[in-house]
C-alpha atoms as a PDB file:
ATOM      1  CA  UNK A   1     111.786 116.230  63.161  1.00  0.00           C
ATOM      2  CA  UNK A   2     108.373 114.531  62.859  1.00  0.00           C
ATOM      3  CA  UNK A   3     106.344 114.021  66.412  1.00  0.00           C
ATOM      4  CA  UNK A   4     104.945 111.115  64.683  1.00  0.00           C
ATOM      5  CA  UNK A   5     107.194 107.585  65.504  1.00  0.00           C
ATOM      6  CA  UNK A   6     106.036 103.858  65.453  1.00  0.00           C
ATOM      7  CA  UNK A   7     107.384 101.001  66.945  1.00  0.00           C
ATOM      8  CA  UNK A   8     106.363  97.609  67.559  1.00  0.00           C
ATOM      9  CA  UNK A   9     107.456  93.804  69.010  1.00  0.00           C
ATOM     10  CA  UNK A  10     109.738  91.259  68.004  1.00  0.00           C
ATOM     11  CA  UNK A  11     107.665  89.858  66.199  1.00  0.00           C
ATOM     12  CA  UNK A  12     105.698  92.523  65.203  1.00  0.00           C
ATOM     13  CA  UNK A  13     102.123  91.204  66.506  1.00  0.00           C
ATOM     14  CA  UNK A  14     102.209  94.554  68.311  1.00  0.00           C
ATOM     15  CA  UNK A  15     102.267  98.129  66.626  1.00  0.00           C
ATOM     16  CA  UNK A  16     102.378 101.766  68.279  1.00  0.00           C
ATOM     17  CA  UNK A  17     102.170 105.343  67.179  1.00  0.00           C
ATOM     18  CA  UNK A  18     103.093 108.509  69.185  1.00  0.00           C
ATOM     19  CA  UNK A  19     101.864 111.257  68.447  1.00  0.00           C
ATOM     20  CA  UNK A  20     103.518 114.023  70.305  1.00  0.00           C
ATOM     21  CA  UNK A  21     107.142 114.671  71.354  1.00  0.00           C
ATOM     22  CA  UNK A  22     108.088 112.437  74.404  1.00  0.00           C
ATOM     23  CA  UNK A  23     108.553 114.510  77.998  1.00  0.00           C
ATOM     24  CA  UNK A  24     111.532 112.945  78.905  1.00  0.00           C
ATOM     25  CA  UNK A  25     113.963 110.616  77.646  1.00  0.00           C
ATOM     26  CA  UNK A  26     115.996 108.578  80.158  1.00  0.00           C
ATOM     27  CA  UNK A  27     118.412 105.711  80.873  1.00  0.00           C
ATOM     28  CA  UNK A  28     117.474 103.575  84.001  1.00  0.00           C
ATOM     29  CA  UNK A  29     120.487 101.380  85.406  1.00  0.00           C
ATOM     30  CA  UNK A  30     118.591  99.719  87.995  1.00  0.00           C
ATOM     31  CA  UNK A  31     118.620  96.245  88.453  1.00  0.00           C
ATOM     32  CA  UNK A  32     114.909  95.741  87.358  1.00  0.00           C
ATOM     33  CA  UNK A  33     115.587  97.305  84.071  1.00  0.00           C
ATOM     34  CA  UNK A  34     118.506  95.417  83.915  1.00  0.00           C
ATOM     35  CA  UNK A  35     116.569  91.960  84.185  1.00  0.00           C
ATOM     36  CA  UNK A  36     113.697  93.346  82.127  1.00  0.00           C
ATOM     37  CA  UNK A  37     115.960  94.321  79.464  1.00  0.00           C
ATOM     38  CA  UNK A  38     118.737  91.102  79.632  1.00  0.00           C
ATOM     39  CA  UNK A  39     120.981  94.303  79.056  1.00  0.00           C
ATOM     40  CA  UNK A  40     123.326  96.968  80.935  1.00  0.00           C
ATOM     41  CA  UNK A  41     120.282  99.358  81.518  1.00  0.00           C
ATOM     42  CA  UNK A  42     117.076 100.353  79.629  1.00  0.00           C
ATOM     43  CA  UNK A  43     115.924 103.029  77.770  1.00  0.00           C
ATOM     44  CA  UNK A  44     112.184 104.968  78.494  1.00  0.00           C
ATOM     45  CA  UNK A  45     110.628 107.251  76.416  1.00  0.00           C
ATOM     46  CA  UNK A  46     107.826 108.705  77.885  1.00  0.00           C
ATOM     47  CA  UNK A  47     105.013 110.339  76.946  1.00  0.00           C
ATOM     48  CA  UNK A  48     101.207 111.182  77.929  1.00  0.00           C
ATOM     49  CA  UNK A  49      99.236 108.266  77.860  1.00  0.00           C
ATOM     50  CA  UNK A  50      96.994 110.128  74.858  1.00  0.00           C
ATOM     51  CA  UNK A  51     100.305 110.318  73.197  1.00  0.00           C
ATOM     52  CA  UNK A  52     100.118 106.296  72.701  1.00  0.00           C
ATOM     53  CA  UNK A  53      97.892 104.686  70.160  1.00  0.00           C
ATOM     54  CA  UNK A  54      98.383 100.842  70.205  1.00  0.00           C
ATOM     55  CA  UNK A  55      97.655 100.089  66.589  1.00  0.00           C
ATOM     56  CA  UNK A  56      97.366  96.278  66.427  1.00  0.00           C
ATOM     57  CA  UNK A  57      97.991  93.211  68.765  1.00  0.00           C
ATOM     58  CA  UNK A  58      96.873  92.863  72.379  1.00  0.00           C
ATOM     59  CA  UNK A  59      99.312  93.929  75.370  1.00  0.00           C
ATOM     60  CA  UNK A  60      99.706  91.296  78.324  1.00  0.00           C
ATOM     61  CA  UNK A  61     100.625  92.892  81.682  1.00  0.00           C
ATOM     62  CA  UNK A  62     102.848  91.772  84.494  1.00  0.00           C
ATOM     63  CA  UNK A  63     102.656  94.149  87.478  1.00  0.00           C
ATOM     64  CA  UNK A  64     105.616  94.292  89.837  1.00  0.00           C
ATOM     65  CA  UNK A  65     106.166  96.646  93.092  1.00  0.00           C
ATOM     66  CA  UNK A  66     109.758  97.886  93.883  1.00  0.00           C
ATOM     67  CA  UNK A  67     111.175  96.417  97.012  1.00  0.00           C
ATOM     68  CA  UNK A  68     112.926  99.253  97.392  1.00  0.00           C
ATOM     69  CA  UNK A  69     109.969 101.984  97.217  1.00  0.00           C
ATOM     70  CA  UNK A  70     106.835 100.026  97.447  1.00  0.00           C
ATOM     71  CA  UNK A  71     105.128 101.837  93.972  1.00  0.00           C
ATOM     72  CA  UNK A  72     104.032  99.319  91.452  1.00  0.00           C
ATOM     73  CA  UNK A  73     105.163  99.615  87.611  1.00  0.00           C
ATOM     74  CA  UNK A  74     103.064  97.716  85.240  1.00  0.00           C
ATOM     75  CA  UNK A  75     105.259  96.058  81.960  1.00  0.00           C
ATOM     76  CA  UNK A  76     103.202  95.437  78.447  1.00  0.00           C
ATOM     77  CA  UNK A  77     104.642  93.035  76.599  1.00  0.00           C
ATOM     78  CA  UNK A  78     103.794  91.046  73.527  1.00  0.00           C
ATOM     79  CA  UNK A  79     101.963  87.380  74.607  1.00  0.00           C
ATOM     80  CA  UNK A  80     103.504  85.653  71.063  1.00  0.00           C
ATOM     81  CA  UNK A  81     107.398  87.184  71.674  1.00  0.00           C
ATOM     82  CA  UNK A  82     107.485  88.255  75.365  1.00  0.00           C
ATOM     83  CA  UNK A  83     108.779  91.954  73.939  1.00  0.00           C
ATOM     84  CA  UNK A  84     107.950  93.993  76.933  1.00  0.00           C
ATOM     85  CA  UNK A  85     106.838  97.233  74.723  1.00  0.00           C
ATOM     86  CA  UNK A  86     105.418  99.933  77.162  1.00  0.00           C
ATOM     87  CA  UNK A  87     104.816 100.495  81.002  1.00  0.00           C
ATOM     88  CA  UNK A  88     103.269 102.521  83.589  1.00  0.00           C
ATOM     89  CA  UNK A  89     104.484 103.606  86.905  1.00  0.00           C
ATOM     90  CA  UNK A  90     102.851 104.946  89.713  1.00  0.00           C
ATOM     91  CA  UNK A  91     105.494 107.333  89.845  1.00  0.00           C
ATOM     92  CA  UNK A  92     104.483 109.091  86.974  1.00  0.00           C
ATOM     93  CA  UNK A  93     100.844 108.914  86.999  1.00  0.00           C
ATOM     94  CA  UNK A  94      98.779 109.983  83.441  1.00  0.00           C
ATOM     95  CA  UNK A  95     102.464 109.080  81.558  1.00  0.00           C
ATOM     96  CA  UNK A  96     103.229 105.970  79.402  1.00  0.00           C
ATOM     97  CA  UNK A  97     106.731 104.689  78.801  1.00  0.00           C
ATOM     98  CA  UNK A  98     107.985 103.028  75.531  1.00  0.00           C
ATOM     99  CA  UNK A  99     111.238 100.829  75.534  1.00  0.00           C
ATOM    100  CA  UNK A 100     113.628 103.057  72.915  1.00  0.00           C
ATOM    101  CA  UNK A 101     114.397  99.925  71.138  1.00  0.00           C
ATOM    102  CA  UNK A 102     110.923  98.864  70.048  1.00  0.00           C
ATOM    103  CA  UNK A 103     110.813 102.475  67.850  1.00  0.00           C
ATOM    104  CA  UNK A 104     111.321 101.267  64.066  1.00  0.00           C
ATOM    105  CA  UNK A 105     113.691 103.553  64.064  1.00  0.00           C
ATOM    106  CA  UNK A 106     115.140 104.937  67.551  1.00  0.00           C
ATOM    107  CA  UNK A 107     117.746 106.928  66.960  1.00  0.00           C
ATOM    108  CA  UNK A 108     115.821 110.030  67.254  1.00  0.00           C
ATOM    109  CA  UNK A 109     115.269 109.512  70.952  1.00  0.00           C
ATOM    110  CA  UNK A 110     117.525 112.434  72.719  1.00  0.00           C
ATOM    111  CA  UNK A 111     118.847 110.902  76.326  1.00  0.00           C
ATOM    112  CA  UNK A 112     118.316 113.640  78.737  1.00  0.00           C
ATOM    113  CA  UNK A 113     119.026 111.597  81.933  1.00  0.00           C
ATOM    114  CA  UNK A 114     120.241 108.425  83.920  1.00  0.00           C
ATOM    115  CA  UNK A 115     118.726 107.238  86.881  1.00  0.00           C
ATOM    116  CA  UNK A 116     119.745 104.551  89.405  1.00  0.00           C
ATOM    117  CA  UNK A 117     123.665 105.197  88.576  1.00  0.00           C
ATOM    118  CA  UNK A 118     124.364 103.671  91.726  1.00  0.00           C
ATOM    119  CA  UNK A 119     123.420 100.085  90.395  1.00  0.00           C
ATOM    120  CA  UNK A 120     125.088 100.932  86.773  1.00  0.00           C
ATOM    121  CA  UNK A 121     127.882  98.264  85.724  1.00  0.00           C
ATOM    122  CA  UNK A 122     131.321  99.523  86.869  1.00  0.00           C
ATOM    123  CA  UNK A 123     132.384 100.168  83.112  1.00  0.00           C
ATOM    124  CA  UNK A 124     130.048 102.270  82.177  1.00  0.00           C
ATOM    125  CA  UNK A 125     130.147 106.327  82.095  1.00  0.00           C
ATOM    126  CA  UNK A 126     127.439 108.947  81.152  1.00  0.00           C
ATOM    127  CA  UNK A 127     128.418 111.149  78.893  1.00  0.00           C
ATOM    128  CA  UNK A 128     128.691 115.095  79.681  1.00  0.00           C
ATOM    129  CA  UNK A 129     125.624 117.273  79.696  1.00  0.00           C
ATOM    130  CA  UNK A 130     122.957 114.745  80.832  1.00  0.00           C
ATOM    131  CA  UNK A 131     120.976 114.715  84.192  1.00  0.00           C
ATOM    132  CA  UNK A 132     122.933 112.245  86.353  1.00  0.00           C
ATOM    133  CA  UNK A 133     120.874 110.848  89.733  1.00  0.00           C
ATOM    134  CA  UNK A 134     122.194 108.223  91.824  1.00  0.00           C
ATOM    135  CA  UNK A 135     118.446 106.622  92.240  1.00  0.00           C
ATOM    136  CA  UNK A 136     115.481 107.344  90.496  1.00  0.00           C
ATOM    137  CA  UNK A 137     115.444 110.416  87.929  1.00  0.00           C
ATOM    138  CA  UNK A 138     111.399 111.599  89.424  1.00  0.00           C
ATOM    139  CA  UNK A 139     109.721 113.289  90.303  1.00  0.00           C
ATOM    140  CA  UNK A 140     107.384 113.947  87.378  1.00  0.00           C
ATOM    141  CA  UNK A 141     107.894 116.398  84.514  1.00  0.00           C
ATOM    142  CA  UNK A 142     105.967 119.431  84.848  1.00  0.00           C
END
């Protein structure tokens, strides 16, 4: 498998390259994912910021702070399509996290957890043989 993986916007004003393996890979269910995604839950790649070459287009930034912890997470997101691309989080301080659906092609990414099951939809059920946390899946990687 190549370390090497692009991605990009809607619209594809904005382009990425990684250039290393991601640390984790995980599904967030919370209900800020949920809004930033319009979707069940999100999916966050993440890797060291170093790891994260924005090739073309300029990033806009809307910071937000949990009301549940108090730590801010800052979205990226294409001005021209409103993709929200990558993000930081004070949480996880030096790492970088890339929505899994703005890869060109994402279904490399391996899921290794799910955080914030307790605000999942009812339906839904992670599969066997992943990390499972009722809130957030941190601390950090090592």
């Amino acid at each position: 498998m190549s370390i090497v993986h692009q991605g990009g916007c809607l619209c594809g004003e904005v382009r990425y390259r990684t250039t290393a393996e991601p640390l984790r890979v995980t599904i967030c269910h919370c209900t800020f994912c949920q809004k930033r995604t319009g979707s069940a839950f999100g999916i966050g790649a993440y890797f060291k910021i170093e790891d994260v070459d924005v090739l073309q287009g300029e990033l806009r930034v809307y910071e937000h702070r949990s009301d549940e912890t108090g730590r801010w997470l800052k979205n990226e997101f294409c001005p021209r399509c409103g993709t929200v691309v990558t993000w930081t989080l004070e949480a996880l301080p030096g790492l970088r996290g890339l929505a899994g659906g703005t890869f060109d092609d994402p279904k490399w990414l391996k899921i290794q957890r799910h955080g914030w099951l307790r605000s999942a939809h009812p339906w839904f059920t992670p599969p066997e043989g992943v990390e499972r946390h009722e809130k957030s899946a941190l601390p950090p990687p090592t």
